[in-house]
Protein backbone atom coordinates (compact mmCIF):
# COMPACT_ATOMS: atom_id res chain seq x y z
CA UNK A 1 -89.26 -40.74 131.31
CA UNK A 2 -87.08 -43.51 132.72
CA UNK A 3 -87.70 -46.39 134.53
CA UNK A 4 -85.43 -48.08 136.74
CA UNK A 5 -85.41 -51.49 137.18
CA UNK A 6 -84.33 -52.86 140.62
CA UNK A 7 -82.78 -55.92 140.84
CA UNK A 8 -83.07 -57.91 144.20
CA UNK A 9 -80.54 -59.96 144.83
CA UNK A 10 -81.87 -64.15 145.08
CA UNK A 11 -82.62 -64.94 148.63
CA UNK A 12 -79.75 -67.55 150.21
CA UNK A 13 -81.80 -70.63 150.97
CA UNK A 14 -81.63 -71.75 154.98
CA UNK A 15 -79.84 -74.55 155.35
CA UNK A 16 -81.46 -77.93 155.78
CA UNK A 17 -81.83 -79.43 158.94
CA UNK A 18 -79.08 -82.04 157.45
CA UNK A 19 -76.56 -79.11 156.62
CA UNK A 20 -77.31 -77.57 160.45
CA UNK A 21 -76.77 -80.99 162.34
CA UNK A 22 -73.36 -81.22 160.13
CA UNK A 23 -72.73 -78.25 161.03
CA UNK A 24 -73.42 -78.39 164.95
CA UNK A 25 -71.61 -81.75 165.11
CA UNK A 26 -68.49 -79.66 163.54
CA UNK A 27 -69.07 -77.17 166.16
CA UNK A 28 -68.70 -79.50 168.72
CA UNK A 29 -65.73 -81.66 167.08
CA UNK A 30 -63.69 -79.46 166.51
CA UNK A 31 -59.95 -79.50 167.73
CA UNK A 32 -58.93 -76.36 170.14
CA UNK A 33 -55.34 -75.68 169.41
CA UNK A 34 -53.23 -73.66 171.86
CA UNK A 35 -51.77 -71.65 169.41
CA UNK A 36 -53.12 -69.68 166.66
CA UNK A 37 -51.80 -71.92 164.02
CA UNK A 38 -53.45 -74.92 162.78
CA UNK A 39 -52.29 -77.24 160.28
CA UNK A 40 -55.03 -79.38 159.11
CA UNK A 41 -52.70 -81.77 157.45
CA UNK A 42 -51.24 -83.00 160.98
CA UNK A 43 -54.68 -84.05 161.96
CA UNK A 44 -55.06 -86.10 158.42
CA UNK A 45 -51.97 -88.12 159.45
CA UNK A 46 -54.11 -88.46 162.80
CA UNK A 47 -56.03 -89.86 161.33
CA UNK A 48 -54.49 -92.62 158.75
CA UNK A 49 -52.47 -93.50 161.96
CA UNK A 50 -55.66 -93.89 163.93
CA UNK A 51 -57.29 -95.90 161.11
CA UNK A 52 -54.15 -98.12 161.07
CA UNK A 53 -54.28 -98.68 164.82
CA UNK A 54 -57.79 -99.65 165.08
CA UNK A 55 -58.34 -101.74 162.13
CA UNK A 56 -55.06 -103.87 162.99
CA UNK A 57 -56.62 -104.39 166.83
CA UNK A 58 -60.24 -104.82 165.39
CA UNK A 59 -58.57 -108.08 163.30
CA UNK A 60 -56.53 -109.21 166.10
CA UNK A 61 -59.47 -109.31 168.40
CA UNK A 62 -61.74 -111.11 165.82
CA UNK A 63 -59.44 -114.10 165.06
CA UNK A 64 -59.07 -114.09 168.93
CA UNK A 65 -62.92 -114.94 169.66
CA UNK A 66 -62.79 -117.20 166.70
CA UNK A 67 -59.78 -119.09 167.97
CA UNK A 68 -58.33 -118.30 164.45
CA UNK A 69 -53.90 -118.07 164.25
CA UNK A 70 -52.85 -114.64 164.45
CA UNK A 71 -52.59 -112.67 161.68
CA UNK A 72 -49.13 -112.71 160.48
CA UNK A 73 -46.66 -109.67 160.24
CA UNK A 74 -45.62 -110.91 156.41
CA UNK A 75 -46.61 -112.39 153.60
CA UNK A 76 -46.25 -116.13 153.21
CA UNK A 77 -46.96 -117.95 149.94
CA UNK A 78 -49.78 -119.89 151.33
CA UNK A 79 -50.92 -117.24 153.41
CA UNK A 80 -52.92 -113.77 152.35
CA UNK A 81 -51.64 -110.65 151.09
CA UNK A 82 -54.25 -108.17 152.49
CA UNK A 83 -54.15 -110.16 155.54
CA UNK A 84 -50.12 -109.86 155.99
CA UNK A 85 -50.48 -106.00 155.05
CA UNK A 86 -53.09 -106.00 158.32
CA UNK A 87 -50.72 -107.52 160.37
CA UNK A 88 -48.24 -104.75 159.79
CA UNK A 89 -51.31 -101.57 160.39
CA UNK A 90 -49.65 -101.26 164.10
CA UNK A 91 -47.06 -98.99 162.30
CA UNK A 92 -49.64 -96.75 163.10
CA UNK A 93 -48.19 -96.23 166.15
CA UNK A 94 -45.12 -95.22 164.82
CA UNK A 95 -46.67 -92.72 162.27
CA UNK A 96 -47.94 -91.30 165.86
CA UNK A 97 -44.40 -91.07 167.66
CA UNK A 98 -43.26 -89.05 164.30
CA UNK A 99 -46.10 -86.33 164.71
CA UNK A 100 -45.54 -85.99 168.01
CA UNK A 101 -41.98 -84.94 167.67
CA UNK A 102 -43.00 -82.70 164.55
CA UNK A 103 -45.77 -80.96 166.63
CA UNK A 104 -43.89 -81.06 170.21
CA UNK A 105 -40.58 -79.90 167.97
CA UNK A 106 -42.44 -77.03 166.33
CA UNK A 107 -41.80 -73.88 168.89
CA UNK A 108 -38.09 -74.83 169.70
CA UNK A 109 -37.38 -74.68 165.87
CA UNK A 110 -39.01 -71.75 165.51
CA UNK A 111 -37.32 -69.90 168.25
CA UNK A 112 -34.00 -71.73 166.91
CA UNK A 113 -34.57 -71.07 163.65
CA UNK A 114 -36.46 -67.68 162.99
CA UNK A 115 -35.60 -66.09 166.15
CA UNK A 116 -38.86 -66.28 167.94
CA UNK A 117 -38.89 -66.01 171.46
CA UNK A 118 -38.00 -68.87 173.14
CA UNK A 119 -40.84 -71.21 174.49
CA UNK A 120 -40.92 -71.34 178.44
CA UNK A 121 -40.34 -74.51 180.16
CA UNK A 122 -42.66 -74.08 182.65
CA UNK A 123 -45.54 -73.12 180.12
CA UNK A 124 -44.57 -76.21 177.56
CA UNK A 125 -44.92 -78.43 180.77
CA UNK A 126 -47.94 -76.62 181.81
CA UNK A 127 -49.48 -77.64 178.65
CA UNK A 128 -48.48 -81.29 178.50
CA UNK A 129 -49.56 -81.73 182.19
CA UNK A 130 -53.17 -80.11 181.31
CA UNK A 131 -53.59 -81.49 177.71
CA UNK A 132 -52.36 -85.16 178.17
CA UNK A 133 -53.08 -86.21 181.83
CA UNK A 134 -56.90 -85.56 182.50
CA UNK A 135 -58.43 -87.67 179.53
CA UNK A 136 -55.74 -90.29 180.76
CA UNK A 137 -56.60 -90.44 183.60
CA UNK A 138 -60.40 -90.60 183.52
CA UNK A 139 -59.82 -93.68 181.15
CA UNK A 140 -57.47 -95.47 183.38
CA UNK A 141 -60.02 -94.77 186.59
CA UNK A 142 -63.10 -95.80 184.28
CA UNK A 143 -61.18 -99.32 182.88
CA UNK A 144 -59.85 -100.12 186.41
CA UNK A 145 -63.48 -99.59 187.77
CA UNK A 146 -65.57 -101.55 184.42
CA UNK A 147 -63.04 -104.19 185.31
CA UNK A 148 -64.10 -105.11 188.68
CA UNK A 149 -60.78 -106.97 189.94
CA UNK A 150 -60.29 -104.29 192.36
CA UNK A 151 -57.52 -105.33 194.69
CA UNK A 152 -55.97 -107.13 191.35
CA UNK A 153 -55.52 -104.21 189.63
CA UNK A 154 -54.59 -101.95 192.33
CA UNK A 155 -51.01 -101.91 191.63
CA UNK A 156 -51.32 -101.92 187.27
CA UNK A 157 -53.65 -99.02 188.07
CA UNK A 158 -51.10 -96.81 190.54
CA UNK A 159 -47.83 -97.73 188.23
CA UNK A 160 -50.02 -96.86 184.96
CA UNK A 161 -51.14 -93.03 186.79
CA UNK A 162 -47.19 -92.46 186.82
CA UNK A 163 -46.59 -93.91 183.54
CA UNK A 164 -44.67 -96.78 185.15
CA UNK A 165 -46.22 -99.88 184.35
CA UNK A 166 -43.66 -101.29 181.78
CA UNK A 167 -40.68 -99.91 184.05
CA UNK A 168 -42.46 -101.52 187.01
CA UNK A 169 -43.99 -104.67 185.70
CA UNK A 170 -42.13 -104.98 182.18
CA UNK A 171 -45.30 -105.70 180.34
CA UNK A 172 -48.65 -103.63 178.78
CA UNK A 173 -50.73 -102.51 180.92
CA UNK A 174 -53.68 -104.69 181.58
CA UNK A 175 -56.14 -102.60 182.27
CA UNK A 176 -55.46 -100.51 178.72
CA UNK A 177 -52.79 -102.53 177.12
CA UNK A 178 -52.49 -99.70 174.56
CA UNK A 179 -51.01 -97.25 176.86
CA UNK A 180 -47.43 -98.43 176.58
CA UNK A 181 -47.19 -95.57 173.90
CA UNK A 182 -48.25 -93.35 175.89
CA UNK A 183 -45.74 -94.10 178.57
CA UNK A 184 -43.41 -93.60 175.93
CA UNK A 185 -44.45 -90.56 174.99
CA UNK A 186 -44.48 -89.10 178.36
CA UNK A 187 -40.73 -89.82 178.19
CA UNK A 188 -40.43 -88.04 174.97
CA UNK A 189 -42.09 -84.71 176.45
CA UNK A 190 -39.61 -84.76 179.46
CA UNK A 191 -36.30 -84.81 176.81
CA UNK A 192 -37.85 -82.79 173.85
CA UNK A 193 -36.55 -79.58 174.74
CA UNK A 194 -33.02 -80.83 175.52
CA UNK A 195 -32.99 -82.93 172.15
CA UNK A 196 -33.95 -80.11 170.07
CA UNK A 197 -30.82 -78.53 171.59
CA UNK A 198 -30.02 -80.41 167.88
CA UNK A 199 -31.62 -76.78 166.11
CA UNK A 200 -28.47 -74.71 167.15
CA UNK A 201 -25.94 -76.37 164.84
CA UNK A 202 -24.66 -73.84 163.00
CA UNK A 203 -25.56 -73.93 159.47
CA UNK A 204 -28.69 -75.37 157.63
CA UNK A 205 -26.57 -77.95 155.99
CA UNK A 206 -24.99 -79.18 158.59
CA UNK A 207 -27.30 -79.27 160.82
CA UNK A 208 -29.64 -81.70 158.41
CA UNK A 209 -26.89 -83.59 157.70
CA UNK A 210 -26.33 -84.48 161.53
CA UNK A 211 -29.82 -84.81 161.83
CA UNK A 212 -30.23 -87.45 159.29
CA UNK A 213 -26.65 -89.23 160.43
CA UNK A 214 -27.86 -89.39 163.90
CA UNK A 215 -31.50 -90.62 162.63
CA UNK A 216 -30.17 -93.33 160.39
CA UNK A 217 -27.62 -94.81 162.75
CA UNK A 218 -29.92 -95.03 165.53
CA UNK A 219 -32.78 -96.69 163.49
CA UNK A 220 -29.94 -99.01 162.28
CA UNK A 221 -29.27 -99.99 165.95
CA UNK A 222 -32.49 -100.04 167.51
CA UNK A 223 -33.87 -101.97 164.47
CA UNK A 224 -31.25 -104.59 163.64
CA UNK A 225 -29.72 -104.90 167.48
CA UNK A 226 -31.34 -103.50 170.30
CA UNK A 227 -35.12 -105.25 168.86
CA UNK A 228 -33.28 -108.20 168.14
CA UNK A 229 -32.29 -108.76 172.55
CA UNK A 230 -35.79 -109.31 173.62
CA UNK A 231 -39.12 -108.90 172.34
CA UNK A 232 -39.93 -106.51 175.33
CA UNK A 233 -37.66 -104.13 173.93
CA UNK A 234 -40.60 -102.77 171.92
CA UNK A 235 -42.30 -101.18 174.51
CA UNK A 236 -39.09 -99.06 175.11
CA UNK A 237 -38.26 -95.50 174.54
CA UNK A 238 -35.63 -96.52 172.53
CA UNK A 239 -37.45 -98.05 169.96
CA UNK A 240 -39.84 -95.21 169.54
CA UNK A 241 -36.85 -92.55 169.32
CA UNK A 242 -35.62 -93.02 165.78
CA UNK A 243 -39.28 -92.19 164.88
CA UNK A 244 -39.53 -88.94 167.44
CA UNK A 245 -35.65 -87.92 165.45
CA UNK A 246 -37.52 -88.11 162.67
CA UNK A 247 -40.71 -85.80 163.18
CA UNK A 248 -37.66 -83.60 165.00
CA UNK A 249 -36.31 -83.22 161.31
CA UNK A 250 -39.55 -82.51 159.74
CA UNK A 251 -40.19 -79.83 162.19
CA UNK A 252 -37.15 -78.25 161.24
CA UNK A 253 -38.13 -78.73 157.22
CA UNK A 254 -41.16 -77.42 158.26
CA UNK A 255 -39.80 -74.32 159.52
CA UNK A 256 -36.68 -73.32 157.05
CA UNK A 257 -39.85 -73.44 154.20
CA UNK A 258 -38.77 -76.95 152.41
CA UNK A 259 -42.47 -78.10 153.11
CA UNK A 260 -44.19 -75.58 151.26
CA UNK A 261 -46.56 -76.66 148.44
CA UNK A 262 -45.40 -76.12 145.30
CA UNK A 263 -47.00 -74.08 142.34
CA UNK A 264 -46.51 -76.83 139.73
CA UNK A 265 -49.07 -79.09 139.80
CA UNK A 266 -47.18 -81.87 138.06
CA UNK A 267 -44.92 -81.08 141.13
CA UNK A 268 -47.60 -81.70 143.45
CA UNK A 269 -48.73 -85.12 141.74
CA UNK A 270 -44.88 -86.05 141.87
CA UNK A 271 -45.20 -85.61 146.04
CA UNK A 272 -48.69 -87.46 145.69
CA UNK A 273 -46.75 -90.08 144.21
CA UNK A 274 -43.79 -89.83 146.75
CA UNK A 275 -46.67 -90.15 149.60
CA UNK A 276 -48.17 -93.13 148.48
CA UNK A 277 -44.88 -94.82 147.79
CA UNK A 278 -43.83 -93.75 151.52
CA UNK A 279 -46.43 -95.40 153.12
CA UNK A 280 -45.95 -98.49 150.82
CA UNK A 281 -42.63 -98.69 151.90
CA UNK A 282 -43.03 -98.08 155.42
CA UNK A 283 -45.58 -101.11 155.32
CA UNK A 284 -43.30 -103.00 152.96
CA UNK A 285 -40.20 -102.57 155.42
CA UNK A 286 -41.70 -104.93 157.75
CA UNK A 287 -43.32 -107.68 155.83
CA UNK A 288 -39.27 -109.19 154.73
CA UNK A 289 -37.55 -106.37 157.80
CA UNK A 290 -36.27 -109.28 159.97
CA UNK A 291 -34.81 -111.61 157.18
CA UNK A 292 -33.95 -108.39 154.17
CA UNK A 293 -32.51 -105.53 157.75
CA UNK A 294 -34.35 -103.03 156.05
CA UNK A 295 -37.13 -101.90 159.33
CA UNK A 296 -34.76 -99.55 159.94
CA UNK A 297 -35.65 -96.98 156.60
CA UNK A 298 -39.01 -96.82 158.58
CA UNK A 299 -38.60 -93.68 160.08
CA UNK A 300 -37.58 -92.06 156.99
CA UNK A 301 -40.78 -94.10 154.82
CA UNK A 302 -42.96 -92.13 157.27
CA UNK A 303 -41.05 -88.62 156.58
CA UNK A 304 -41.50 -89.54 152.96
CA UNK A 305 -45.40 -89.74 153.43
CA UNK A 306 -45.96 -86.77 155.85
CA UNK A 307 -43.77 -84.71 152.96
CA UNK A 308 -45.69 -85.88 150.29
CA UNK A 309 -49.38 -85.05 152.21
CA UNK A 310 -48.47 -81.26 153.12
CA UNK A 311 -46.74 -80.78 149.43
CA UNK A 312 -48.59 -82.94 147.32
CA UNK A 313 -52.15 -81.84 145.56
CA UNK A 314 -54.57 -85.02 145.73
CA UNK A 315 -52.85 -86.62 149.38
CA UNK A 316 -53.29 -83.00 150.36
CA UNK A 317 -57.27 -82.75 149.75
CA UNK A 318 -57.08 -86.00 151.43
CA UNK A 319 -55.57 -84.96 154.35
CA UNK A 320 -57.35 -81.58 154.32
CA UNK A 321 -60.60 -82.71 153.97
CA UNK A 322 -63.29 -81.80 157.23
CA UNK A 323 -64.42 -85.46 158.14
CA UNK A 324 -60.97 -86.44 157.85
CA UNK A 325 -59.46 -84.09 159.86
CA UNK A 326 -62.20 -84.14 162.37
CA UNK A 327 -61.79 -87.69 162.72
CA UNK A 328 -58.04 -87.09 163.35
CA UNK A 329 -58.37 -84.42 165.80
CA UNK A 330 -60.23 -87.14 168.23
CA UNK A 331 -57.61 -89.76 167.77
CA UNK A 332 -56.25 -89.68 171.55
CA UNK A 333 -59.94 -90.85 172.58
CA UNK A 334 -60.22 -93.50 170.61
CA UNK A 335 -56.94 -94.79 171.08
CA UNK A 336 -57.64 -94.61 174.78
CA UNK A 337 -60.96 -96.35 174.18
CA UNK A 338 -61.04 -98.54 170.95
CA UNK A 339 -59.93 -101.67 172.84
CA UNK A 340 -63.13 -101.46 175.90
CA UNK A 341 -65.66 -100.63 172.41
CA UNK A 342 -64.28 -103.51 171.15
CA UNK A 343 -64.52 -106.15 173.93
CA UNK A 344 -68.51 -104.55 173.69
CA UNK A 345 -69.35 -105.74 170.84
CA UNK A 346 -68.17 -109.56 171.14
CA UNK A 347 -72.16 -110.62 171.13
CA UNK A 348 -72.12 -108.87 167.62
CA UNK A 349 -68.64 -110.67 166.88
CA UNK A 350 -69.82 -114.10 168.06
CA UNK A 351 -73.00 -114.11 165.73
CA UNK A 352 -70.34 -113.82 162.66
CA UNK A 353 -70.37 -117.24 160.60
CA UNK A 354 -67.56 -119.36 161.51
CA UNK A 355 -67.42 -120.28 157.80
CA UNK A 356 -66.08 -117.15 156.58
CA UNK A 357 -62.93 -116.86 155.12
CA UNK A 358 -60.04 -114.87 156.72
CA UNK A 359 -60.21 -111.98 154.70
CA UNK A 360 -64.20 -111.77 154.65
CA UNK A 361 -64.31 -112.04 158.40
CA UNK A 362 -61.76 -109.19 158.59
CA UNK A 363 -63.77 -107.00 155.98
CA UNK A 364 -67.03 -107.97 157.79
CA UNK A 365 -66.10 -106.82 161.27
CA UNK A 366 -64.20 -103.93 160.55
CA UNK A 367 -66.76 -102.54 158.10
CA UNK A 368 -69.00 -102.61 161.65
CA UNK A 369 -66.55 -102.06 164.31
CA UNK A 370 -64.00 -99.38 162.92
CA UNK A 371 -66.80 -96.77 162.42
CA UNK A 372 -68.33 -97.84 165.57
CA UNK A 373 -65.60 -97.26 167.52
CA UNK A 374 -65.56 -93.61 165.78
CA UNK A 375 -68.84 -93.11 166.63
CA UNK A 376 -68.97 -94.12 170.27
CA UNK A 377 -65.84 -92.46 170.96
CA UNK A 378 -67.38 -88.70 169.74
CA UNK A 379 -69.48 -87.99 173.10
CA UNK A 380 -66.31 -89.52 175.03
CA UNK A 381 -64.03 -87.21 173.23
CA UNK A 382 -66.37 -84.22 173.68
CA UNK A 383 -66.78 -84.74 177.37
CA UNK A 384 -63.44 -86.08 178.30
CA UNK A 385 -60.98 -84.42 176.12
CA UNK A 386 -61.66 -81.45 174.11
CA UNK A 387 -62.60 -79.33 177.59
CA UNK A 388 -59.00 -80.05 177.91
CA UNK A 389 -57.62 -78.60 174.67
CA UNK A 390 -56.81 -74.85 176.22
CA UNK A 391 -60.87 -75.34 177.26
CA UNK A 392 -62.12 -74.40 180.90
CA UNK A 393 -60.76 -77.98 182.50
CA UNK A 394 -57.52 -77.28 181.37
CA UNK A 395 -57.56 -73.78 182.46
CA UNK A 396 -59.26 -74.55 185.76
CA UNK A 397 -56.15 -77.49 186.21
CA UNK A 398 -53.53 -74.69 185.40
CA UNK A 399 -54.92 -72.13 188.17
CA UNK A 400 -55.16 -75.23 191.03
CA UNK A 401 -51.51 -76.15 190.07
CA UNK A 402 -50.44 -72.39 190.16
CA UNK A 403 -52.74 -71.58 193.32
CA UNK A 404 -50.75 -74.52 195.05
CA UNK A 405 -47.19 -73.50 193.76
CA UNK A 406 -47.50 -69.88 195.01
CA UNK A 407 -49.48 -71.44 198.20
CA UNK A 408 -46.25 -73.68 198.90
CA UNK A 409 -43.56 -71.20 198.00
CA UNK A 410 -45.39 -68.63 200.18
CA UNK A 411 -44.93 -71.30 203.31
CA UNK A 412 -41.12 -72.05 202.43
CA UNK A 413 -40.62 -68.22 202.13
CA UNK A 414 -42.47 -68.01 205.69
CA UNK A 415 -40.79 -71.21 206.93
CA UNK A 416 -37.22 -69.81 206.28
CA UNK A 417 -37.34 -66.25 207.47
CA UNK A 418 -38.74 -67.54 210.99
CA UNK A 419 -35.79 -69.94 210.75
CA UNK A 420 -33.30 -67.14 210.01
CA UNK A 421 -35.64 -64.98 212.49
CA UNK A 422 -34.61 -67.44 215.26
CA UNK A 423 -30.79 -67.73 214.39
């Protein structure tokens, strides 16, 4: 007589009420894409852009309240390394312009490249309109109203709803000074699918090749001419396009299959290495840029990096990994909001020892105010933005616009047969 002996399988153990909150604050994070693909990688750029961004204004603002020199853009032999390497963390910025033109770029290389079908106009603005404008413009309404200079402000406030405030007034705005990239960018959407009209030169070869000619020469002239007329010239499109040309290329890598991870993994340490040594450079480019002309291999330093993260094997787990890219997907809220959370905590700022050093008072503050501004800027995110990313706001925005079209076309089709009725 046999006996069989059954085995049970071990019970999974719940998870922990630290495991579900993780988990339910992922829930809630979490980017809504459009599309079906996601590429985590784009938000880990987010996010070392983001990181850039805030720590360079959280430094700024510090020596500001302390009545300390600005930080400088370069290093000086009697001044600080770390601090010079801060001064030059706005690149951020332009890490920002380059994934915008590699995500924006994406579906007209597709459709030029693979033979997809080509993206509508009318949808691609749809999406901008819905995406970008609502969690601009409840910033802009809630700054302008914290502000309290009303009549003041009136004017900065209508120019900056039409992204006009540096074409109006020539300066940042003040009630967000940081949304002079945004401006930018708006210009950007308007163009992209005219200059990816780039995609249809015949032959892969070529067509890189003008790419790259037409990316270097303009980052030559914007960087060692057109910067060099006025410091205003900053806040331009034209300063920010080399950078779009170059997130234009990658999307185009991107698509023929050159940014594909590699087997190898001695491969993939060699584009770990080629990251790090992109970012270095792109940094590096601006602390001797004016006196050595060599700004202008920015664009390319910042190709070099976002290469090296999707192919590489460590700067990919980097890039890849949840907190990081979670972090990333919020970056449009707290670049809208990092500068208000920081003029919040000047009580905490103006307890700080005056004594400190400049590098200790840096360390200090950011190691309080970067992840504070993270932190605050989750609820505002949740609330402001992500109902906007293909959520119900955006779709209820998309049926009021397309209620009103058809409403108004209907009236112009009524309008002109009663005026062809009459003649």
């Amino acid at each position: 007589m046999h006996s069989t002996l059954h085995k049970h399988a071990p019970t999974p153990h719940a998870p922990g009420p630290i495991a579900l909150s993780l988990q339910w604050l992922d829930s809630k994070l979490s980017r809504v894409t459009s599309s079906r693909e996601f590429i985590p990688e784009i938000d880990g750029l987010r996010f070392i852009a983001i990181f850039f961004v805030i720590v360079f204004h959280a430094v700024v603002h510090i020596r500001d309240l302390q009545h300390r020199t600005p930080i400088l853009q370069k290093w000086t032999p009697d001044g600080s390394f770390i601090l010079g390497l801060i001064g030059n963390l706005f690149l951020g910025v332009q890490i920002f312009f380059v994934i915008s033109g590699l995500v924006v770029a994406l579906p007209f290389a597709r459709s030029a490249i693979r033979g997809t079908p080509k993206p509508s106009l009318a949808r691609y603005f749809m999406r901008r309109l819905t995406r970008i404008e609502p969690p601009y413009i409840l910033a802009l309404l809630a700054m302008y109203y914290l502000m309290h200079r009303f009549r003041d402000n009136l004017p900065h406030l209508l120019a900056g709803l039409l992204y006009l405030h540096r074409f109006v007034f020539g300066t940042a705005n003040p009630i967000n000074q940081v949304t002079w990239t945004l401006e930018i960018e708006v210009v950007f959407y308007i163009l992209a699918p005219w200059i990816t009209l780039l995609y249809r030169i015949p032959g892969k070869n070529l067509r890189w090749s003008c790419q790259l000619l037409l990316l270097g020469t303009d980052s030559y002239f914007v960087h060692n001419w057109f910067l060099q007329q006025a410091p205003g010239n900053y806040l331009s499109f034209f300063a920010a396009l080399p950078f779009f040309l170059a997130g234009i290329l990658l999307a185009d890598l991107y698509v023929s299959g050159l940014l594909t991870r590699p087997d190898s993994l001695p491969i993939r340490l060699c584009w770990d290495a080629a990251a790090i040594l992109g970012l270095a450079a792109l940094l590096y480019s601006h602390f001797y840029g004016p006196a050595w002309k060599i700004a202008w291999l920015s664009p390319m330093a910042v190709m070099l990096t976002v290469a090296g993260g999707i192919k590489g094997s460590l700067a990919n787990r980097f890039l890849r990994f949840r907190p990081i890219t979670l972090v990333g997907g919020m970056c449009y809220s707290i670049y809208l909001w990092h500068e208000p959370i920081l003029s919040q905590l000047n009580g905490f700022a103006a307890k700080l020892p005056a004594n400190l050093s400049d590098l200790r008072l840096a360390a200090v503050y950011c190691a309080i105010a970067v992840p504070l501004m993270i932190v605050i800027s989750m609820p505002i995110y949740y609330f402001t933005e992500r109902p906007f990313m293909n959520g119900p706001g955006s779709r209820y925005i998309e049926q009021v616009l397309r209620s009103a079209y058809a409403s108004l076309r209907a009236k112009l089709i009524g309008q002109k047969a009663a005026a062809h009725a009459k003649s």
